[in-house]
Structure formats: structure tokens, C-alpha cells
Protein backbone atom coordinates (compact mmCIF):
# COMPACT_ATOMS: atom_id res chain seq x y z
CA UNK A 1 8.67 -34.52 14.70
CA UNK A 2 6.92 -31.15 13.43
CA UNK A 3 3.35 -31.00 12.62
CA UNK A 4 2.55 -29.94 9.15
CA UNK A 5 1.11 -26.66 8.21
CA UNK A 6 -0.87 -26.45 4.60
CA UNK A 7 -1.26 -23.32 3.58
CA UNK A 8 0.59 -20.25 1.61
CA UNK A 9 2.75 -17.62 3.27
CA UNK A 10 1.07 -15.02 2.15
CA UNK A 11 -1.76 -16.26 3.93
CA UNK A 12 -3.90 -14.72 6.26
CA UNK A 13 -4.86 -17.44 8.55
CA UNK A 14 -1.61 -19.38 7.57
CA UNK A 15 0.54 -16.48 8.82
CA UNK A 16 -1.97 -16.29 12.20
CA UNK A 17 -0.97 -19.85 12.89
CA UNK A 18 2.52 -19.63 12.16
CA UNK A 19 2.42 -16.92 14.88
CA UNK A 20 1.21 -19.15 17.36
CA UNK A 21 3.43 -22.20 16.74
CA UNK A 22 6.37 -19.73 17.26
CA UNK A 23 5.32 -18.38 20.07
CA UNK A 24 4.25 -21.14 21.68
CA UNK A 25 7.42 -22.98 20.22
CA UNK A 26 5.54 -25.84 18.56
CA UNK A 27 7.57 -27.35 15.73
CA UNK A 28 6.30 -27.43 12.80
CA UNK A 29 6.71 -27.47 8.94
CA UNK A 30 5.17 -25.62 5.98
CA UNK A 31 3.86 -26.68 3.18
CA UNK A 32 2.07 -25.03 0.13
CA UNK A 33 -1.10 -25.98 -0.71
CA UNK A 34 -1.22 -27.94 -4.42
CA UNK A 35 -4.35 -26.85 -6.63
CA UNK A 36 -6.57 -28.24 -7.62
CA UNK A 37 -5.66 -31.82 -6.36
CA UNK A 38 -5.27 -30.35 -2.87
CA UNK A 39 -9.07 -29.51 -2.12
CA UNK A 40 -10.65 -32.71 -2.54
CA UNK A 41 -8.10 -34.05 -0.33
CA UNK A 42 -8.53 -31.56 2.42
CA UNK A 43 -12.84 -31.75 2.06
CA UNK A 44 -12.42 -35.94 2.58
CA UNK A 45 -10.26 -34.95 5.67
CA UNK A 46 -12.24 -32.05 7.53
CA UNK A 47 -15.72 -31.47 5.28
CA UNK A 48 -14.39 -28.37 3.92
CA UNK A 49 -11.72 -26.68 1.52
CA UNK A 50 -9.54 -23.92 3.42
CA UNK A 51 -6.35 -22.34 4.20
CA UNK A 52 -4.67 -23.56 6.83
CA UNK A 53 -4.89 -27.09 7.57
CA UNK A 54 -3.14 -28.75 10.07
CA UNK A 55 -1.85 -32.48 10.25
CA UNK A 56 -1.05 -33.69 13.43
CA UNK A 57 1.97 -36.21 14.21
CA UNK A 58 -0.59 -39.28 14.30
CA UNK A 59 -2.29 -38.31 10.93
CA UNK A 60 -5.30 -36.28 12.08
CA UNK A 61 -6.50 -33.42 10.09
CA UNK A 62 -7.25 -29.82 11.66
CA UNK A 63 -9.18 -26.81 10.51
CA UNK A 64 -10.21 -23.47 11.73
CA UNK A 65 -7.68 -21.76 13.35
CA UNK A 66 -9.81 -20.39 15.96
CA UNK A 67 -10.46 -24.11 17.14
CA UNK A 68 -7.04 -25.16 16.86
CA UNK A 69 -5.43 -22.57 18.70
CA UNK A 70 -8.22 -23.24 21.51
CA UNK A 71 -7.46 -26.97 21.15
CA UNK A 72 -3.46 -26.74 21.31
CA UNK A 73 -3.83 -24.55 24.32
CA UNK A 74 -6.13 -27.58 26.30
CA UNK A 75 -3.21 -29.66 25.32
CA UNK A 76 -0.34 -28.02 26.00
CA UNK A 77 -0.75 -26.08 29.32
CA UNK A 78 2.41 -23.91 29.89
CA UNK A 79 2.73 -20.75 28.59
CA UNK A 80 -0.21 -20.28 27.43
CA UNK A 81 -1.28 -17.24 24.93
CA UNK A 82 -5.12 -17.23 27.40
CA UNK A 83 -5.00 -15.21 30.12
CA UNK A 84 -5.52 -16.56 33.63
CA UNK A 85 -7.91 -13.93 34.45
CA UNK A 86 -11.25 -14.48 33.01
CA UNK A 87 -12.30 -11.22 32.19
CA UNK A 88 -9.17 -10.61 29.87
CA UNK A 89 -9.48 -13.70 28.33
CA UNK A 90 -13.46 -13.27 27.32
CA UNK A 91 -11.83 -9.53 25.57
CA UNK A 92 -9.11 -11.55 24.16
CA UNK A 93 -11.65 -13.99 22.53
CA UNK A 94 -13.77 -11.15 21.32
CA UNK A 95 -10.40 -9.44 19.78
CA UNK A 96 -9.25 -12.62 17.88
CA UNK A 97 -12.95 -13.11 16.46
CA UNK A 98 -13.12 -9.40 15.32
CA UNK A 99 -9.95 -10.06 13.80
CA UNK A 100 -10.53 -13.03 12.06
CA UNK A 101 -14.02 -11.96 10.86
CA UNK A 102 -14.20 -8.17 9.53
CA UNK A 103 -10.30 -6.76 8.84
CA UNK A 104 -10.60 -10.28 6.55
CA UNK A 105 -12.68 -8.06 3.96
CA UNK A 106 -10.28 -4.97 4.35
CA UNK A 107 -7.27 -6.73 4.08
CA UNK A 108 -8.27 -8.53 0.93
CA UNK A 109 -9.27 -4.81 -0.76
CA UNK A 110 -5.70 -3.51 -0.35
CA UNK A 111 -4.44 -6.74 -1.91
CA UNK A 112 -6.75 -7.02 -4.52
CA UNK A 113 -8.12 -3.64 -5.47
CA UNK A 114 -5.09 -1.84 -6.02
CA UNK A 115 -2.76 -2.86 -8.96
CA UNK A 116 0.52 -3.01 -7.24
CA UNK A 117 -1.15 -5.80 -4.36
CA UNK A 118 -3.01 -7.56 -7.20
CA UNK A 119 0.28 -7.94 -9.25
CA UNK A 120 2.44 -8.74 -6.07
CA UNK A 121 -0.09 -11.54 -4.89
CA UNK A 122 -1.17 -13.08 -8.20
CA UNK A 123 2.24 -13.82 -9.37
CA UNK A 124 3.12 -14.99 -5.84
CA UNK A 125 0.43 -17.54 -5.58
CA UNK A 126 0.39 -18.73 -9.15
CA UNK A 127 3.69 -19.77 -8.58
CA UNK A 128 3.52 -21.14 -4.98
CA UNK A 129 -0.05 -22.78 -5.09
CA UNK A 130 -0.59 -23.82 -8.95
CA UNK A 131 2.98 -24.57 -9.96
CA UNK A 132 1.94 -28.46 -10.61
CA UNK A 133 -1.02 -26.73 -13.36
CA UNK A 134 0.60 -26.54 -17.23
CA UNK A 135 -1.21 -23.40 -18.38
CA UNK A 136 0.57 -20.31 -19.02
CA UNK A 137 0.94 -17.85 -16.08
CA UNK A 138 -1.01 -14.69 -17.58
CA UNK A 139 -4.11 -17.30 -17.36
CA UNK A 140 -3.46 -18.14 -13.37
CA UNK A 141 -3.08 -14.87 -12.58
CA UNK A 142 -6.30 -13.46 -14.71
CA UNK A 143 -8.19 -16.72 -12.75
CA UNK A 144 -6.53 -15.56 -9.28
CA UNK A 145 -8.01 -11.64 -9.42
CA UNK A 146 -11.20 -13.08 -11.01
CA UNK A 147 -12.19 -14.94 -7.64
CA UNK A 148 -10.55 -13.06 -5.21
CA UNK A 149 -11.94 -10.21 -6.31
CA UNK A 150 -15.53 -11.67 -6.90
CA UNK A 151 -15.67 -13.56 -4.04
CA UNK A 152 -14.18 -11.30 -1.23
CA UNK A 153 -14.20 -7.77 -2.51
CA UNK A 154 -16.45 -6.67 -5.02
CA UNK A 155 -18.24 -9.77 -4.48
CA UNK A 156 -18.57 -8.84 -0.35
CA UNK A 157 -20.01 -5.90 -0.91
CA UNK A 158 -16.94 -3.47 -1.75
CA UNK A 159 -17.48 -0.63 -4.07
CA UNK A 160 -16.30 2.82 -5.67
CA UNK A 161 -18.64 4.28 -3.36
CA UNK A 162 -17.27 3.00 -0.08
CA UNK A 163 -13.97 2.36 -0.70
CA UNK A 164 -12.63 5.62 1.13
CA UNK A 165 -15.12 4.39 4.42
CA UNK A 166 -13.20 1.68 4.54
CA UNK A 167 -9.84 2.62 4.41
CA UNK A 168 -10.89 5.19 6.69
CA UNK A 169 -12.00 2.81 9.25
CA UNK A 170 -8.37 1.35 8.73
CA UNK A 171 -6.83 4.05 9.67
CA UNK A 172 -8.79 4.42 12.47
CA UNK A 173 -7.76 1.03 13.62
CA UNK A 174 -4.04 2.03 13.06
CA UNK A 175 -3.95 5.17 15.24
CA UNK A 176 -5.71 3.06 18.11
CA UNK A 177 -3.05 0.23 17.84
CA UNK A 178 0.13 2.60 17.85
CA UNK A 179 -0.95 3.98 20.56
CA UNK A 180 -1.23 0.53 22.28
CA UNK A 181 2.10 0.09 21.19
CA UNK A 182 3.75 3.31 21.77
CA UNK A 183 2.94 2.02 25.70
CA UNK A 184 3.61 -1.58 25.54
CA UNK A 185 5.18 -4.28 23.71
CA UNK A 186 1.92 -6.22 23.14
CA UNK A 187 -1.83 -5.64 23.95
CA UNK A 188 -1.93 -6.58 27.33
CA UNK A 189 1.56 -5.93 28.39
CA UNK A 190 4.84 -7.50 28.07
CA UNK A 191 3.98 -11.33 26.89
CA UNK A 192 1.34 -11.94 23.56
CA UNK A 193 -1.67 -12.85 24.33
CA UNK A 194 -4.51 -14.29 22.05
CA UNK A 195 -5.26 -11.37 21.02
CA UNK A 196 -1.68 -10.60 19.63
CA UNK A 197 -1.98 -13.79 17.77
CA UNK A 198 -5.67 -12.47 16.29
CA UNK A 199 -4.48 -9.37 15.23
CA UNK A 200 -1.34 -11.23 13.44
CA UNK A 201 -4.14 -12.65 10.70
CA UNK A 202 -4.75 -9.21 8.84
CA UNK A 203 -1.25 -7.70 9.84
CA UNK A 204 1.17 -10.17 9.58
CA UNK A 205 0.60 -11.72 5.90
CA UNK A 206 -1.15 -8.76 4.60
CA UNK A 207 -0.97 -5.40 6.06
CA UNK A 208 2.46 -4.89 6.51
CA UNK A 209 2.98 -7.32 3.22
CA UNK A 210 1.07 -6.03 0.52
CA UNK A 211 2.54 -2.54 -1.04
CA UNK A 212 -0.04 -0.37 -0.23
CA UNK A 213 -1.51 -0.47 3.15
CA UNK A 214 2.54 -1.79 4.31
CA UNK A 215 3.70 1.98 3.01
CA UNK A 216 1.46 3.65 4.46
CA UNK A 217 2.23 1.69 7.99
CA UNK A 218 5.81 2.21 7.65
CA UNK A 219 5.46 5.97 7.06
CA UNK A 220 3.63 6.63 9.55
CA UNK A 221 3.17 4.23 12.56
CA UNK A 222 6.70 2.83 13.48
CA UNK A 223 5.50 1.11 16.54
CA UNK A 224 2.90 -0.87 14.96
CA UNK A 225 5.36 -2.07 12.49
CA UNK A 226 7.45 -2.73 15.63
CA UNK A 227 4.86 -5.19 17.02
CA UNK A 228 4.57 -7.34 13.99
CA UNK A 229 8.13 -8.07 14.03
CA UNK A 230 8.45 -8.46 17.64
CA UNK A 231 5.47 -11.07 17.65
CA UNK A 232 7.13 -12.78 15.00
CA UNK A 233 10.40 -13.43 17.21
CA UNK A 234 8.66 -13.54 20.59
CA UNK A 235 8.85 -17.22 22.55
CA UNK A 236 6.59 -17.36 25.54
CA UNK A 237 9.26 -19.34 27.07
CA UNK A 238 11.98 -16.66 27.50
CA UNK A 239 10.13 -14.44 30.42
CA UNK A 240 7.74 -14.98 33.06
CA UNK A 241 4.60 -13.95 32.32
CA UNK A 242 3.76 -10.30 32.88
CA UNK A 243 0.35 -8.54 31.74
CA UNK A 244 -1.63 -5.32 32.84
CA UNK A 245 -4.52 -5.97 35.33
CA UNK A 246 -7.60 -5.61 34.07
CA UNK A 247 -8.51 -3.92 30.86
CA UNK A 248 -5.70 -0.93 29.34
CA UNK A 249 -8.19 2.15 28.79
CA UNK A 250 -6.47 2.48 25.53
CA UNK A 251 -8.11 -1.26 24.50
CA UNK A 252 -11.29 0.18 24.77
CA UNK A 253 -11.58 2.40 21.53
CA UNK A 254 -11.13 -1.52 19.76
CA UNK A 255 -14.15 -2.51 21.87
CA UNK A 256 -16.03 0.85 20.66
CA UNK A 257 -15.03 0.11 16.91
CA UNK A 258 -16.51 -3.64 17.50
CA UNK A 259 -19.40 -2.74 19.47
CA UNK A 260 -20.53 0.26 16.75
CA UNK A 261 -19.31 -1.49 13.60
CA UNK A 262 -18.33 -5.08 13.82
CA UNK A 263 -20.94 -6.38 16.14
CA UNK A 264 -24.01 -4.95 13.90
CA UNK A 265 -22.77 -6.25 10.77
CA UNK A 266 -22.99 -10.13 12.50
CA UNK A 267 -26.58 -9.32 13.49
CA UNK A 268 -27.42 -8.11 10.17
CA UNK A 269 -25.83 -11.44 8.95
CA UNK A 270 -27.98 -13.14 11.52
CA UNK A 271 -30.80 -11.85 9.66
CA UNK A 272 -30.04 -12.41 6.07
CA UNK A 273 -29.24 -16.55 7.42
CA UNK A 274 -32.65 -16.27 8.97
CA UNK A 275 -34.00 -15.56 5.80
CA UNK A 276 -31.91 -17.42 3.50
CA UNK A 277 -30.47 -14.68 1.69
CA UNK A 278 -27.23 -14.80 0.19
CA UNK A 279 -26.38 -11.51 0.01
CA UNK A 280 -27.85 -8.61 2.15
CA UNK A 281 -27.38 -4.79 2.56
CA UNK A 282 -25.94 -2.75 5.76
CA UNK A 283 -24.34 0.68 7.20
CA UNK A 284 -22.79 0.15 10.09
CA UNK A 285 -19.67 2.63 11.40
CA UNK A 286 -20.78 5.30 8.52
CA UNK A 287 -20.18 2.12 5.57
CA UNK A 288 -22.54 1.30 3.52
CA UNK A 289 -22.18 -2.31 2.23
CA UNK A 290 -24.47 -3.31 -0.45
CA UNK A 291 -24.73 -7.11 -1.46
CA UNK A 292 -22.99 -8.28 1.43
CA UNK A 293 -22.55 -11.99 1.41
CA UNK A 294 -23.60 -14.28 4.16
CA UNK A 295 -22.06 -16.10 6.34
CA UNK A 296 -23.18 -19.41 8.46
CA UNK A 297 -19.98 -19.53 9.81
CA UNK A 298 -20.45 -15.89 11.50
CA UNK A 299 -23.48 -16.83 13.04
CA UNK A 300 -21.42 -20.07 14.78
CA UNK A 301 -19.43 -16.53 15.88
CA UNK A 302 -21.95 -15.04 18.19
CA UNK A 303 -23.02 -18.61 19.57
CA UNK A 304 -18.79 -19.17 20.66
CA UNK A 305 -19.04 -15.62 22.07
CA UNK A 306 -21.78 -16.43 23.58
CA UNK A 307 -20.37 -19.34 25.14
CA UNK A 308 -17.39 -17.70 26.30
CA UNK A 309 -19.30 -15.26 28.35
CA UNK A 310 -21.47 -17.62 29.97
CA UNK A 311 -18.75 -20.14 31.12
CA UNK A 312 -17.09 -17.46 33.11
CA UNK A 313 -17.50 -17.30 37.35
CA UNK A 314 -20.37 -14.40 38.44
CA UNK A 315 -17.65 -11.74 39.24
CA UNK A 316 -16.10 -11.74 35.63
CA UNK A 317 -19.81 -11.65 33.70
CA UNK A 318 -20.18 -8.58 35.57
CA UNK A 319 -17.74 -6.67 34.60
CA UNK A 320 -17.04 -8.11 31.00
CA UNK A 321 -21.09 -7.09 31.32
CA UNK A 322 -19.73 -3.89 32.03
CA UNK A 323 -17.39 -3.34 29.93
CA UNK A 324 -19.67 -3.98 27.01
CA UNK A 325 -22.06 -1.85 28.08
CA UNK A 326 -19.67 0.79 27.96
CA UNK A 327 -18.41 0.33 24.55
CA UNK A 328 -21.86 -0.21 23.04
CA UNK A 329 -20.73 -4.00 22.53
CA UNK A 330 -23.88 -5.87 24.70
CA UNK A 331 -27.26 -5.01 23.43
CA UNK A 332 -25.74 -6.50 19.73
CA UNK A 333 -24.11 -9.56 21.21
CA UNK A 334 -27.19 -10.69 22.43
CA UNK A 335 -29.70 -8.92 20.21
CA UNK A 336 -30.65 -11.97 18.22
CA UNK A 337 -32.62 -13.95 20.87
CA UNK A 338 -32.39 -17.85 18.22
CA UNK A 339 -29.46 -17.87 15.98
CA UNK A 340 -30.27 -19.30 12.49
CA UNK A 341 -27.63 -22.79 13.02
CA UNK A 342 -27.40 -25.63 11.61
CA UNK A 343 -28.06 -29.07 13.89
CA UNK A 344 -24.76 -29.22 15.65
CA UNK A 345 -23.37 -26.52 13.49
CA UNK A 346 -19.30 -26.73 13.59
CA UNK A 347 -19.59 -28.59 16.81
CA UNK A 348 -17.01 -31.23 15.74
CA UNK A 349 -14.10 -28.46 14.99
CA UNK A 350 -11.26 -28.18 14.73
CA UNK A 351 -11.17 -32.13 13.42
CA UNK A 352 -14.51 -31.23 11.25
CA UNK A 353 -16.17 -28.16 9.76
CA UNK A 354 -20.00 -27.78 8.79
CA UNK A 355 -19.43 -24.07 6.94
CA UNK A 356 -16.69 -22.35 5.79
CA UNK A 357 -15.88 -18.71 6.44
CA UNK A 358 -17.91 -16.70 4.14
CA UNK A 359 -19.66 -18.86 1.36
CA UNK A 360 -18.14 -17.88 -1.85
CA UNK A 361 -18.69 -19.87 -4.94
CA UNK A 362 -21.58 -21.44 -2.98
CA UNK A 363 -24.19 -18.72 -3.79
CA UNK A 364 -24.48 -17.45 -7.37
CA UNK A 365 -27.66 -15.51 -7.16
């Protein structure tokens, strides 16, 4: 019997998971989410409303994929998407996490910026998520721009004067992966790994989906475009697996990128928790983000990192120690000595959630 998968497919997180069931080969079925009756359903179930949730064959209710991919690989131990070796699985956490947490902004700007992505996705999910609502469809697709646009764009600190930053730091991001992929079928050789399935979240549903940033993929990095459809089709089961020892030298520009950009921008969320700001200012990776919003759930981020790191034997913290240090990734992984969380913030996941990603409609000031 297959699980079911709530979500949208044109989902970000949806499309992550449905990367991992394939791979992994776990049946399942999806199913659009139904607004508004959906979210009080899904809060009852796992404390908070968002896309994906999973239901498992004996009724429970999932959220986070993060947590559920780490769960379903505890339960299901061949072919696994976690490296063996330590070290490569502490990058691939770090990967997924970076994925997850800061392309999420950029690859909601080319959707909803841009008129051909806002047009494309507003239609799409007025008719796949709020089919059930009797209102006309000019007013669900005004409402759709209106919050995605206020609560993860312009509302997360995107504006006219950083717009070409960020798209630069896209770019940036695509000439490191086709060069990954000019080598290799996936990041760490010939099988996906976890961080394959990260990556999928901004690439799969959005990137090489929405008109704008998919044309300028196709144009001009072919084997990037490659990987996203060879993901898609991939089934651990079919080959042994086969990675790259160690780290790939041409992984390390991602950990550069996260130690410079991504890794400063959680600390300087740290802060603005700490102080119990909803919105805070940054530059980090020559972008200047003003009225930033929070997140609790990013802080949860660093403490999982965190965790990761120490679990590992004495050999693999020093070089993963190593490693960071080169790329400029330690000093802000550990540079906030107490991290602002809740009483057992989040530890109940993936069957329960204390925060949400990023807390939009939650802070109005």
C-alpha cells in the first residue's frame, strides 16, 4: 500500500520528497493539498501548517522533510541515500540544510518576481490547491502573489536594490554544479546521495520549472539540466553502490559559498531570535538583505549541524574540522556559543513540529 504524499507538484519540498521515494523506491501516492480546510487538519496532526506532509500506512502524520528522510533511512536500511563514510555524510547533511534553507528565498524570487513565473505558478496553484473555493480565479491568483510575494520575497528581505546580487550568486551556484556534473553523474559519484536529494528542493520543482531561471539553465548548462532528469529516474536498486573517496575538490567551492554566505546569514538569524526581532538586516556574500525575517526553525539548523558533527568517531571530526576550516565554514558554525531555542525545540519531528520554516504571517511588525 503507498504512503500518501500532501503537497503540490510544483512544490519545493514536495518535489524533494518525491525524489527520495523514487530513488529509494518507496511507493507512494500524491495528493494536492485542499485550502483552506486542509491546514487545520494538518496543524491537529503535526502542530504546524506545511507543504509536504506525509501519512504513513498506519495513519501517522509526518512533517519536515529533513526529519523524514533521516527517519525513513533508520527504517529502511538498504540502499541508503547516507554515505557509509562519516565524513561525507556530515558534508552531505550540511549540503541538504544549505539547500533547504537559503536557495528557498532565491527560488521563490524567480517564481514570483518575474511576470512570466508569477503567471505560470498562480494559475497552477489556484487550480490545483483552491479548486474546492467558489470565488473567481483573478481573485486566487491576486491572493496567491499577495503572500508569496510578502511573505518570502519582498517580505524576506528582497529588493530592487539586490536583486542582481542575488541572481548573481545563482549563477555562481550554477557554474560550480556543471562542473560537478560535467565529471560525474551525481555529487559524489555514480549513485545520489543526500545531497542529490537536497539539491532536488530548489532545482527540481522550481529552477528548471519556472520560465525564467529554467531558460537560462537550458541555454547554458546542459549537464545540470542532465542531473535533474537523471535523479528523477535514478533507483538505488539498479547498481551497486559506487562514490568518490573522500571529498571531490570541485565540492568545495559549495562549502566556500556556505561558509562565506550561508553560514553568516544563520548567525545573524541567531541574533535577531536572541533578541526577539522579527525582521533583521545583513550583507553577507556582497548581498545586502534588509528586513530579513527570522527564523526559529534556522536556529534548530545549527543545533542538528551541530549534532551531526559531534556524533561522528575522532578521525572524521578532524578532518570534517578541516575541511571547514578551509572553506571558512567553522568559526560560523560554532560562533554562537547558546542558541536562542525553545524547551525541546522540534525535538519530537518528524511526527511533531514546534516552528515552521520561516515565520510568515506570524510577525506583522
Amino acid at each position: 500500500m503507498p504512503l500518501t504524499l500532501y503537497g503540490s507538484n510544483i512544490s519545493y519540498f514536495t518535489g524533494k520528497m518525491e525524489n527520495y521515494f523514487r530513488v529509494r523506491e518507496i511507493p507512494y501516492e500524491l495528493k494536492s493539498m485542499q485550502f483552506p480546510s486542509f491546514q487545520s487538519k494538518m496543524e491537529k496532526k503535526v502542530g504546524v501548517m506545511q507543504m509536504p506532509a506525509v501519512v504513513l500506512e498506519d495513519g501517522r502524520w509526518m512533517t519536515d522533510t529533513t526529519k523524514m528522510i533521516q527517519w525513513f533511512e533508520n527504517e529502511i536500511k538498504e540502499n541508503q541515500i547516507i554515505p557509509k563514510d562519516p565524513v561525507q555524510a556530515f558534508i552531505c547533511y550540511l549540503l541538504e540544510d544549505w539547500a533547504d534553507e537559503w536557495w528557498w528565498r532565491t527560488a521563490m524570487h524567480y517564481r514570483w518576481h518575474y511576470h512570466e513565473g508569477a503567471s505560470f505558478a498562480s494559475k497552477h496553484l489556484a487550480n490545483e490547491l483552491f479548486d474546492n473555493l467558489w470565488i473567481p480565479m483573478w481573485m486566487k491568483r491576486t491572493f496567491l502573489k499577495y503572500r508569496q510575494r510578502s511573505g518570502y520575497t519582498t517580505g524576506d528581505g528582497i529588493n530592487k536594490k539586490n536583486i542582481q546580487a542575488i541572481e548573481n550568486n545563482f549563477l555562481s551556484l550554477l557554474k560550480n554544479l556543471e562542473l560537478i556534473f560535467q565529471n560525474r553523474n551525481f555529487i559524489f559519484g555514480d549513485n545520489p546521495t543526500l545531497a542529490d536529494i537536497g539539491l532536488s528542493g530548489p532545482f527540481f520543482r522550481h529552477f528548471t520549472l519556472d520560465p525564467v531561471p529554467l531558460k537560462i539553465i537550458k541555454d547554458k548548462y546542459p549537464s545540470l539540466m542532465n542531473w535533474v532528469s537523471r535523479l528523477w529516474s535514478t533507483k538505488l536498486s539498479e547498481k551497486p553502490i559506487k562514490l568518490l573517496p573522500g571529498i571531490p575538490e570541485d565540492v568545495e567551492p559549495l562549502l566556500t559559498e556556505i561558509g562565506k554566505v550561508y553560514l553568516p546569514y544563520l548567525s545573524a538569524n541567531v541574533a535577531a531570535v536572541r533578541a526577539k526581532k522579527n525582521f533583521f538586516d545583513i550583507e553577507v556574500g556582497g548581498i545586502k538583505f534588509k528586513r530579513a525575517r527570522y527564523s526559529r526553525y534556522r536556529v534548530w539548523c545549527i543545533k542538528e549541524l551541530r549534532g551531526h558533527f559531534n556524533s561522528m568517531p575522532l578521525y572524521a571530526r578532524l578532518e570534517v574540522e578541516r575541511l571547514l576550516e578551509k572553506n571558512y565554514c567553522w568559526e560560523p558554525l560554532w560562533h554562537d556559543k547558546n542558541l536562542p531555542l525553545l524547551p525541546n525545540q522540534d525535538n519530537n519531528l518528524p511526527f511533531m513540529a514546534d516552528t515552521k520554516m520561516i515565520g510568515v504571517n506570524e510577525t506583522k511588525k
